[in-house]
Protein backbone atom coordinates (compact mmCIF):
# COMPACT_ATOMS: atom_id res chain seq x y z
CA UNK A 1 27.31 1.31 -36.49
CA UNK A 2 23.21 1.68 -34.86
CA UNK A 3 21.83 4.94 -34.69
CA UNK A 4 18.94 6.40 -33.39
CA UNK A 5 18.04 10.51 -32.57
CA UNK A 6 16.32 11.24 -29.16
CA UNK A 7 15.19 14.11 -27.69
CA UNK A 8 14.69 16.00 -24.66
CA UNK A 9 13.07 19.04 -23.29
CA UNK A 10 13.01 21.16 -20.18
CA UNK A 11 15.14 22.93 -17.71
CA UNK A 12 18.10 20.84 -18.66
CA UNK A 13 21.25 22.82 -17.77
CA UNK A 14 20.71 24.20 -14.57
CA UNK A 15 18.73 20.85 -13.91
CA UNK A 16 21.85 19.06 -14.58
CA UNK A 17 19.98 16.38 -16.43
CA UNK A 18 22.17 17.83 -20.17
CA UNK A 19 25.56 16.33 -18.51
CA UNK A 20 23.64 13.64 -17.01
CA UNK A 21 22.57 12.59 -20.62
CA UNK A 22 25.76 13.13 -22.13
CA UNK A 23 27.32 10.85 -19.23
CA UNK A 24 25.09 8.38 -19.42
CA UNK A 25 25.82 7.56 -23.01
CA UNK A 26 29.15 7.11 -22.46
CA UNK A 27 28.56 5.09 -19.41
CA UNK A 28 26.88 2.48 -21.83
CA UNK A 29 29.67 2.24 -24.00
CA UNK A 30 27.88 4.47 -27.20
CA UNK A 31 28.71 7.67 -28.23
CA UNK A 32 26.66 11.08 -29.11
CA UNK A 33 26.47 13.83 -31.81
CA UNK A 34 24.69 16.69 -30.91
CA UNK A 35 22.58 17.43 -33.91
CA UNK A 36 20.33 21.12 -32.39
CA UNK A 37 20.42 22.12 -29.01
CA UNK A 38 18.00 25.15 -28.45
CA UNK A 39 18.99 26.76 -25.05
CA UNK A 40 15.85 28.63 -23.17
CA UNK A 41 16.03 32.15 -23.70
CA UNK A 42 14.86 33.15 -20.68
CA UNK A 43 14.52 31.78 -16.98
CA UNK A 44 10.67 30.61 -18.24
CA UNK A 45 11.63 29.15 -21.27
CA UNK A 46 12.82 25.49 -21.82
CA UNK A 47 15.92 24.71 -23.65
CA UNK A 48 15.39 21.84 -26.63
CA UNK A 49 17.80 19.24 -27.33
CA UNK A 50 18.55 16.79 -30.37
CA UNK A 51 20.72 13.75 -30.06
CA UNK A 52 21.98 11.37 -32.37
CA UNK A 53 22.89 8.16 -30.54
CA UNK A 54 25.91 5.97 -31.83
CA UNK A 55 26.33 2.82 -30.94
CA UNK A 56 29.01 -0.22 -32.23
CA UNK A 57 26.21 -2.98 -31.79
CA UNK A 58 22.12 -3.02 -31.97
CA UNK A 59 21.77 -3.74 -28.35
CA UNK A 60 24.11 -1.42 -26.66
CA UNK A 61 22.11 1.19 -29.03
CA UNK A 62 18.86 -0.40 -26.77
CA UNK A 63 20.30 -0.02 -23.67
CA UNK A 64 21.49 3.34 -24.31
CA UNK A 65 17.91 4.79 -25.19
CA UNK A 66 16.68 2.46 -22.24
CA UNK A 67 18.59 4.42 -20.22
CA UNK A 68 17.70 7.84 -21.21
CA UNK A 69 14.35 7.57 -21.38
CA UNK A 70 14.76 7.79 -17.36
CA UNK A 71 16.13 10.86 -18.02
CA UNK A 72 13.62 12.39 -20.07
CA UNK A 73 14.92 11.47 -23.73
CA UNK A 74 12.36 9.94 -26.25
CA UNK A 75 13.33 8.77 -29.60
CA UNK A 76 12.17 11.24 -32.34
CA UNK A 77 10.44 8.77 -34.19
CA UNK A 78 7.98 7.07 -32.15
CA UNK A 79 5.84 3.93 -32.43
CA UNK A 80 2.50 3.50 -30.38
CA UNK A 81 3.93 1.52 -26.81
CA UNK A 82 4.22 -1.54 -26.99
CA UNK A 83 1.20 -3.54 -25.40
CA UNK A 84 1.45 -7.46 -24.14
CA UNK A 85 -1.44 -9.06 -22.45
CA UNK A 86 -0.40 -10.64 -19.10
CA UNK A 87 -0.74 -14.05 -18.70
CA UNK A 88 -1.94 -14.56 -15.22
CA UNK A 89 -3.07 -12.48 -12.17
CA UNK A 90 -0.06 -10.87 -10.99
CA UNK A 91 2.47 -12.29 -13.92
CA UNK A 92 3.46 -9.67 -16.65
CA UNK A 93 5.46 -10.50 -19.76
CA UNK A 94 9.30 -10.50 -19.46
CA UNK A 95 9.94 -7.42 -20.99
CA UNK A 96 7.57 -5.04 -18.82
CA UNK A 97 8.38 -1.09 -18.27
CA UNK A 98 8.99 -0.74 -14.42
CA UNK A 99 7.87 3.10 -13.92
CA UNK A 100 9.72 5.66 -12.06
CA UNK A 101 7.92 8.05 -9.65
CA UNK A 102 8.32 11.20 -12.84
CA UNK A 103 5.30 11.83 -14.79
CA UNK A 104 4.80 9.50 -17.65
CA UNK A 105 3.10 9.33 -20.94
CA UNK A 106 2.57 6.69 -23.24
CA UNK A 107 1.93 6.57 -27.04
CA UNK A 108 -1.50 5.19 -27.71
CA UNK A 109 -3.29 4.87 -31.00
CA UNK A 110 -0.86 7.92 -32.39
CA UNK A 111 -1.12 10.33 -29.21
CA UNK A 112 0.37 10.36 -25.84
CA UNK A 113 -1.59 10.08 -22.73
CA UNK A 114 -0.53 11.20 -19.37
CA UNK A 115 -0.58 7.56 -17.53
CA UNK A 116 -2.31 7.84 -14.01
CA UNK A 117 -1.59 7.46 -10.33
CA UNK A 118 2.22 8.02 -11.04
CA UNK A 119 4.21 6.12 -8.40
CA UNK A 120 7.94 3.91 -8.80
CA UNK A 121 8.18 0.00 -9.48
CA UNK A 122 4.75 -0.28 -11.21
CA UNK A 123 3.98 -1.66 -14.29
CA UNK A 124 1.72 0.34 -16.77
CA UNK A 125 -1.66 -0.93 -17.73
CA UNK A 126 -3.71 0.49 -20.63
CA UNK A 127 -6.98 -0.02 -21.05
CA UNK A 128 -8.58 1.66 -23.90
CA UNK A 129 -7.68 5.53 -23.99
CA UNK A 130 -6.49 5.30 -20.43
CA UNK A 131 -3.07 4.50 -18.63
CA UNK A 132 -2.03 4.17 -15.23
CA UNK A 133 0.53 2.30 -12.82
CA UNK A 134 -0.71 -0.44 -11.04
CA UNK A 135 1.35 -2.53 -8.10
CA UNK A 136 2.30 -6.40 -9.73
CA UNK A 137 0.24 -8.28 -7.24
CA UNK A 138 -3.04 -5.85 -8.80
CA UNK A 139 -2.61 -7.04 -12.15
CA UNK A 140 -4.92 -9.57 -13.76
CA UNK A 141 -4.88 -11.68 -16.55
CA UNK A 142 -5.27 -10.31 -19.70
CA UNK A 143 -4.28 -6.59 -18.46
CA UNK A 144 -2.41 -5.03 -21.39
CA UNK A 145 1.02 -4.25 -20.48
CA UNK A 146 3.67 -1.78 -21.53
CA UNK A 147 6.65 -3.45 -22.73
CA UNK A 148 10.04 -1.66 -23.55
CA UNK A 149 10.47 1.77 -23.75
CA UNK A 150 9.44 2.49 -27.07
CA UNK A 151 6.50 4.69 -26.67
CA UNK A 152 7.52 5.73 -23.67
CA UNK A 153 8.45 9.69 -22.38
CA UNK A 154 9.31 10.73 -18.47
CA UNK A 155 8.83 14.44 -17.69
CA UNK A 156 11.64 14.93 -14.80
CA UNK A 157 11.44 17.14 -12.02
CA UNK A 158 13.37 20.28 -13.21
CA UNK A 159 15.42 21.94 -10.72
CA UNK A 160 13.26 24.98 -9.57
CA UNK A 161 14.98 28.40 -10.43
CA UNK A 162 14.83 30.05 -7.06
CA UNK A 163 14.87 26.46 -5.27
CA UNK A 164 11.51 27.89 -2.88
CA UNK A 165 14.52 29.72 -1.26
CA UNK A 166 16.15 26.05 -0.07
CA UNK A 167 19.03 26.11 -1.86
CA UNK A 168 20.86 26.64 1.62
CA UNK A 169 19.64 23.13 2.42
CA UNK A 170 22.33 21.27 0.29
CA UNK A 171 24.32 20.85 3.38
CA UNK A 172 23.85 19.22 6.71
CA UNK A 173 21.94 21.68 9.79
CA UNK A 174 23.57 21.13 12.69
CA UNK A 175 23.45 24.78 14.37
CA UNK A 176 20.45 25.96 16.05
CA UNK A 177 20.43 28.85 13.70
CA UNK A 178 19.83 27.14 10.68
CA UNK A 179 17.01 24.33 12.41
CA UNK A 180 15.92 27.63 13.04
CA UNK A 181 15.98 28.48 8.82
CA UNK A 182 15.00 25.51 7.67
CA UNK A 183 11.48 25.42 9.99
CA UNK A 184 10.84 29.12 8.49
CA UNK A 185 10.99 27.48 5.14
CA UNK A 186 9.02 24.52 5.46
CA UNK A 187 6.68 26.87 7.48
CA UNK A 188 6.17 29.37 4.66
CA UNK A 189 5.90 26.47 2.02
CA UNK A 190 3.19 24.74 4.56
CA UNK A 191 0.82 27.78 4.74
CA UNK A 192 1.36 28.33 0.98
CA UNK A 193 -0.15 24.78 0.33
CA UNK A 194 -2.93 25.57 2.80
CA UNK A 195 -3.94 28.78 1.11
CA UNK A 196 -4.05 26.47 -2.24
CA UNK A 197 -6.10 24.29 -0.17
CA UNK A 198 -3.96 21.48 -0.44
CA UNK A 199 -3.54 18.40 2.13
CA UNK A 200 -0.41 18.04 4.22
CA UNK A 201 0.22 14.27 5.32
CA UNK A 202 2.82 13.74 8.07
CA UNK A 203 4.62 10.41 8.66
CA UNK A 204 6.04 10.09 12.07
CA UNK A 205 7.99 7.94 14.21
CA UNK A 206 7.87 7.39 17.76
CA UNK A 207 10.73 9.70 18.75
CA UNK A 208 8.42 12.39 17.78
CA UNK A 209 7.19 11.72 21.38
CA UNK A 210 10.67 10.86 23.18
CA UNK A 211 12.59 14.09 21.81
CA UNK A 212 9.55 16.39 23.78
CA UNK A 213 7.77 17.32 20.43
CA UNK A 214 4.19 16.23 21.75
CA UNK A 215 3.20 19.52 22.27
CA UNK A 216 3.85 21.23 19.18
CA UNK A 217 2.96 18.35 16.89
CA UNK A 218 -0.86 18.73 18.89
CA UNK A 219 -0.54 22.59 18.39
CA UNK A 220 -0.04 21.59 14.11
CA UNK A 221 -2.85 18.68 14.33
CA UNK A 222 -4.99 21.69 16.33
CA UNK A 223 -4.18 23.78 13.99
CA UNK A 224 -5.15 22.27 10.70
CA UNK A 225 -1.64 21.88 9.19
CA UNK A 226 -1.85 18.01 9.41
CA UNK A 227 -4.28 16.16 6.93
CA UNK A 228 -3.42 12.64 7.93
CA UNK A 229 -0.84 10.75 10.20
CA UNK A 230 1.36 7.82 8.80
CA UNK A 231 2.95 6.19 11.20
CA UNK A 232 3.45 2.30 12.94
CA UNK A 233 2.03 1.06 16.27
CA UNK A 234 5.02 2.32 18.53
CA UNK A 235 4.02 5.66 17.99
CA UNK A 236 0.80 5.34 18.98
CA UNK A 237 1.63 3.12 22.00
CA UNK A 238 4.00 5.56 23.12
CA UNK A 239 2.05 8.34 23.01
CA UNK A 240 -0.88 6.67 24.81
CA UNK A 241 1.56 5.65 27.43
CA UNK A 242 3.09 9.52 27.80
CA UNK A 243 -0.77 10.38 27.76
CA UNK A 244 -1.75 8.05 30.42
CA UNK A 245 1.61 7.63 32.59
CA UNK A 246 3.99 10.50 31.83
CA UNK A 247 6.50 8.07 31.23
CA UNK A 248 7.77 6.97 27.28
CA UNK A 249 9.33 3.53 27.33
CA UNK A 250 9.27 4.07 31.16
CA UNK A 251 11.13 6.77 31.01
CA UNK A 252 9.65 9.95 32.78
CA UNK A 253 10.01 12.98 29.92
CA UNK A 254 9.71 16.15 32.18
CA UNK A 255 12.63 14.27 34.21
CA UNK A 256 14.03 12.45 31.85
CA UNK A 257 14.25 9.65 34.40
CA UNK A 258 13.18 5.88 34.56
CA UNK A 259 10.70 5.59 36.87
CA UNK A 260 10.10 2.32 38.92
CA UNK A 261 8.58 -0.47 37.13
CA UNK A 262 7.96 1.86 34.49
CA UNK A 263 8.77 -0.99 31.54
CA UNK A 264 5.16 -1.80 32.51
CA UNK A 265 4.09 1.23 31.20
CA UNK A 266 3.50 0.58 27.64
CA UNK A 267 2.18 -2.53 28.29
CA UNK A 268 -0.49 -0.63 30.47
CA UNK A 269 -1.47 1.39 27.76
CA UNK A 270 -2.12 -1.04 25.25
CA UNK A 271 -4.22 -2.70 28.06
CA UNK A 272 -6.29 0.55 28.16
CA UNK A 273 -6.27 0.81 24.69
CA UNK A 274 -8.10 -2.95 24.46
CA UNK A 275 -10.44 -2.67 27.25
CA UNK A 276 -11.93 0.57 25.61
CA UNK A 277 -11.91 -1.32 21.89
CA UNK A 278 -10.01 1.41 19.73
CA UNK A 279 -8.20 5.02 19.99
CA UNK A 280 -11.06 6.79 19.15
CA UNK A 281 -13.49 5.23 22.18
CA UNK A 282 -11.06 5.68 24.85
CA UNK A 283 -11.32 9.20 23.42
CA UNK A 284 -14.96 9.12 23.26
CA UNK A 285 -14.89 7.45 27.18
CA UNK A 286 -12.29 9.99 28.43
CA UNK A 287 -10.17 7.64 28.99
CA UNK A 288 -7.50 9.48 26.88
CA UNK A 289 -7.61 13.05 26.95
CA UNK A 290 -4.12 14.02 25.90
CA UNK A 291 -1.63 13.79 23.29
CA UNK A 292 -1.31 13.13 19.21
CA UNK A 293 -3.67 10.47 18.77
CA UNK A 294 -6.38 12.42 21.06
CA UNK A 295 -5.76 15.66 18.78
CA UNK A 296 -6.13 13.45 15.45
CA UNK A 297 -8.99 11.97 16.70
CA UNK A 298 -10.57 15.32 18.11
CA UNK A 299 -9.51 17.26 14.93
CA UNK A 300 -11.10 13.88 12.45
CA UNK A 301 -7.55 13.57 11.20
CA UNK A 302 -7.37 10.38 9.52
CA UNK A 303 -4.49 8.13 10.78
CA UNK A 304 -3.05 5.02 9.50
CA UNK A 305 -0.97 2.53 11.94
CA UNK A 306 0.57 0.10 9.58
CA UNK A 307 2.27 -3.36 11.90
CA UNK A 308 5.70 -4.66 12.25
CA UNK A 309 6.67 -7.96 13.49
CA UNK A 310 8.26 -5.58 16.42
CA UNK A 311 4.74 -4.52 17.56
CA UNK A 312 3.49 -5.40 20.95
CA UNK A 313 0.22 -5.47 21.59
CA UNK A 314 -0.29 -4.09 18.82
CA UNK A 315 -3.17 -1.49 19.14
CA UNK A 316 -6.64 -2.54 17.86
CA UNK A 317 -6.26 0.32 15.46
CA UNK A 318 -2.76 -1.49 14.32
CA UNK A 319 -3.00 -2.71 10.84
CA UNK A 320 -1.23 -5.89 10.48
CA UNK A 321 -2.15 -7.40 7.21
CA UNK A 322 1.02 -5.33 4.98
CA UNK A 323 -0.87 -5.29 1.61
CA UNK A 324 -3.90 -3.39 3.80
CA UNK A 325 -1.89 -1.20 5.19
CA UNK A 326 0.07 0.14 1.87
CA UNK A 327 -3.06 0.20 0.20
CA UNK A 328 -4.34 2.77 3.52
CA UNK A 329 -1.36 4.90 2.92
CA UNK A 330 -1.90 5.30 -0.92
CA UNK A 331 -5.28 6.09 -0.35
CA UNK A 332 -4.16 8.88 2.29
CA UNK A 333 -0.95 9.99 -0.19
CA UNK A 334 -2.91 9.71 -3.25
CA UNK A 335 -3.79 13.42 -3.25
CA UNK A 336 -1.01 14.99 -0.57
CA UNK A 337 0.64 18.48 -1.69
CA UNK A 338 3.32 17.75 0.93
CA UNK A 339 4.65 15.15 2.82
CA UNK A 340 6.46 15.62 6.34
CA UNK A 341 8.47 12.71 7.39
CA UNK A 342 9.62 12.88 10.67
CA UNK A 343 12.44 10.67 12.15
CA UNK A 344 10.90 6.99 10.88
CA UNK A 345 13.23 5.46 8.26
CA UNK A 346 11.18 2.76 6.90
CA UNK A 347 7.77 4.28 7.31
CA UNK A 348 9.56 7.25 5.10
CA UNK A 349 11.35 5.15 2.84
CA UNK A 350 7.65 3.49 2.01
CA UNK A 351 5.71 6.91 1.64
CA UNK A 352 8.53 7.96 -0.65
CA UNK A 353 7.82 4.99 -3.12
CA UNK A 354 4.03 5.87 -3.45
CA UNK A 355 4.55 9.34 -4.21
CA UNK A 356 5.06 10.80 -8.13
CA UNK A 357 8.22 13.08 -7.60
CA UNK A 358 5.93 15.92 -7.88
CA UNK A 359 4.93 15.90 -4.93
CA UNK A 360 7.20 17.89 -2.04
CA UNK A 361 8.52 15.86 0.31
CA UNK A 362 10.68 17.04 3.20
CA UNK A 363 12.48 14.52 5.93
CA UNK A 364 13.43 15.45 9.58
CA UNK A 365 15.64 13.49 11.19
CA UNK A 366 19.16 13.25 13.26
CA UNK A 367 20.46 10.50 11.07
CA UNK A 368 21.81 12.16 7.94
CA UNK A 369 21.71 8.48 6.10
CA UNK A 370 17.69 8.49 6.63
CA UNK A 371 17.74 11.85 4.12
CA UNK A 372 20.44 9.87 1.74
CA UNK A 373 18.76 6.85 1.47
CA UNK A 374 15.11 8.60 0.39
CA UNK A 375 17.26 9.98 -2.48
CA UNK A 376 19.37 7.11 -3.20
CA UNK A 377 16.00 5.25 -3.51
CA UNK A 378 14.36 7.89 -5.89
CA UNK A 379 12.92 10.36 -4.37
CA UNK A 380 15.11 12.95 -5.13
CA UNK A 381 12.36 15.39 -4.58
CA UNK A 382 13.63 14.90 -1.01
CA UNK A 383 14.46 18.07 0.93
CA UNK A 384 16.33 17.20 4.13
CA UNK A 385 16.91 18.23 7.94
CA UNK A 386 19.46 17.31 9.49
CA UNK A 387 18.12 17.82 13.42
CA UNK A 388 16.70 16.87 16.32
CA UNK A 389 13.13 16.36 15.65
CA UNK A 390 11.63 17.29 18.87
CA UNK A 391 13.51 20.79 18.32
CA UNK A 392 12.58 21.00 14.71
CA UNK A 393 8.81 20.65 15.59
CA UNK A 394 8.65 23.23 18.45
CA UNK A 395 10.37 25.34 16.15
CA UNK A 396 7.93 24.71 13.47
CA UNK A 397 5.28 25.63 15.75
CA UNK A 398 6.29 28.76 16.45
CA UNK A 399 7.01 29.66 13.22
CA UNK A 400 3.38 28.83 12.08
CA UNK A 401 1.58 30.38 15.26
């Protein structure tokens, strides 16, 4: 028989992540002994555990301590992490750690150091004293690599003891009543990160503009509760077009109508967009004197349009080269407190990869599979809505004056 002790520390029973452990040994066909467990003595304090890992052959024993290590397990005797040059730009060794979005450290020359700009599906690159993640297409030849998990620790979220009073949220919202909860919430949490002085960074879809929340995203743009905008080119074109024509996707939105040849009207407002060069000129021109993109603009909220192969158009503003437009978003997300997503899958589902799970993260939107699939994909940090997100921002609005 292989064994090998790990341990953990942290909120680990009412975090769940104790049974998770003891489950996921099983799950890889070893077995456990618990050797000390330490429970915290009060709601402060963190419980300790000790775990001696049994396993019938050497590399079940690996994968077993592979696997807990992304739970927050390290092995009690520790090396220095393993460190392979890479041997071309953009080509890492075989054997590479692919981070998670938790806080990492690394063991380097006998101490561990907290590895930098934490994000999911990086590799880890140490150069002298220093660690941080870094994207695959980033890395150059002769980068020094972390390979395996040996030398490797993951600080988990812990589940927060009074949950920022969301527990409530572990179920779907579909009552007016509880949209109505969940904005006061995400309200009180929003003016608690702007007393901290901390950036909010919104990422928004274009129903934002075809549910009637316009308005009240302006009023939170106006009112210096958005930091920066995240969003694609439809959301922009639309709300030019509502701006300009009244009409989104030719549809009037006081009426909630079609109005005659109104399919032309997006296409208008890209035109308008052109001829004046960029968002901010036809600002500048009073050409556009309405709407989200006006506000940002008005306000100096920095805004990032990333392109789809849907686009038309697209927007001068429009980024279409992808790697640009990740990199724009990082740089925007790279010191965000919060993150709103509002009703934009993909555009969520991309934020939610850059962020360290740190970082609070709450997602509005009608489809209960957009909320499942940010968790499903690791951000667990997720907190969802389950609403309309026209209501939910008009709500929100109120709620923050």
């Amino acid at each position: 028989m292989y064994t090998e002790i790990v341990e953990a520390e942290g909120h680990l029973v009412d975090s769940q992540i104790l049974a998770r452990i003891f489950d996921r040994v099983i799950e890889c066909g070893a077995e456990f002994e618990v050797v000390q467990f330490d429970l915290g003595r009060t709601n402060k304090d963190f419980s300790h555990l000790q775990l001696r890992i049994i396993a019938p052959k050497h590399d079940v024993l690996s994968k077993t301590i592979e696997e807990l290590v992304e739970l927050g397990c390290y092995q009690s005797k520790v090396d220095d992490a393993i460190l392979r040059s890479a041997e071309a730009d953009q080509v890492v060794p075989d054997d590479f750690y692919s981070t998670t979005n938790h806080r990492t450290f690394v063991r380097v020359q006998g101490g561990w150091v907290e590895v930098g700009k934490q994000r999911m599906d990086s590799v880890i690159v140490v150069d002298g004293g220093q660690a941080e993640c870094r994207k695959l297409r980033n890395v150059q030849k002769g980068d020094r690599i972390v390979c395996g998990v040996n030398g490797v620790r993951i600080q988990p979220e812990f589940k927060e003891r009074d949950r920022l009073g969301f527990a409530f949220m572990a179920n779907e919202i579909s009552s007016e009543r509880r949209t109505e909860t969940a904005a006061d919430k995400v309200a009180a949490m929003m003016r608690r990160i702007k007393d901290d002085r901390g950036r909010i960074v919104f990422v928004a879809g274009p129903v934002v503009i075809h549910t009637g929340g316009t308005q009240a995203f302006c009023r939170l743009i106006r009112s210096g509760y958005v930091d920066a905008l995240l969003s694609g080119n439809a959301l922009a074109v639309h709300d030019v077009e509502h701006a300009l024509y009244g009409t989104s996707l030719g549809v009037d939105l006081d009426r909630g109508m079609p109005i005659e040849e109104g399919h032309k009207n997006h296409m208008r407002a890209i035109n308008a967009i052109n001829r004046c060069g960029s968002i901010k000129r036809a600002v500048e021109n009073d050409t556009l004197r309405s709407g989200v993109m006006y506000e940002c603009v008005k306000k100096g909220v920095a805004f990032v349009l990333a392109g789809s192969i849907r686009d038309d158009g697209p927007l001068p503003d429009t980024i279409m080269d992808l790697v640009k437009a990740q990199e724009e978003y990082a740089r925007q997300l790279a010191d965000a407190k919060m993150v709103v997503c509002l009703s934009s899958m993909l555009h969520s589902i991309g934020v939610g990869n850059m962020l360290p799970s740190w970082v609070r993260m709450v997602c509005v939107d009608i489809n209960p599979a957009v909320v499942t699939k940010l968790s499903d994909r690791g951000s667990q940090q997720t907190i969802g809505i389950v609403t309309d997100v026209g209501a939910f921002l008009n709500v929100l609005a109120e709620k923050l004056g």
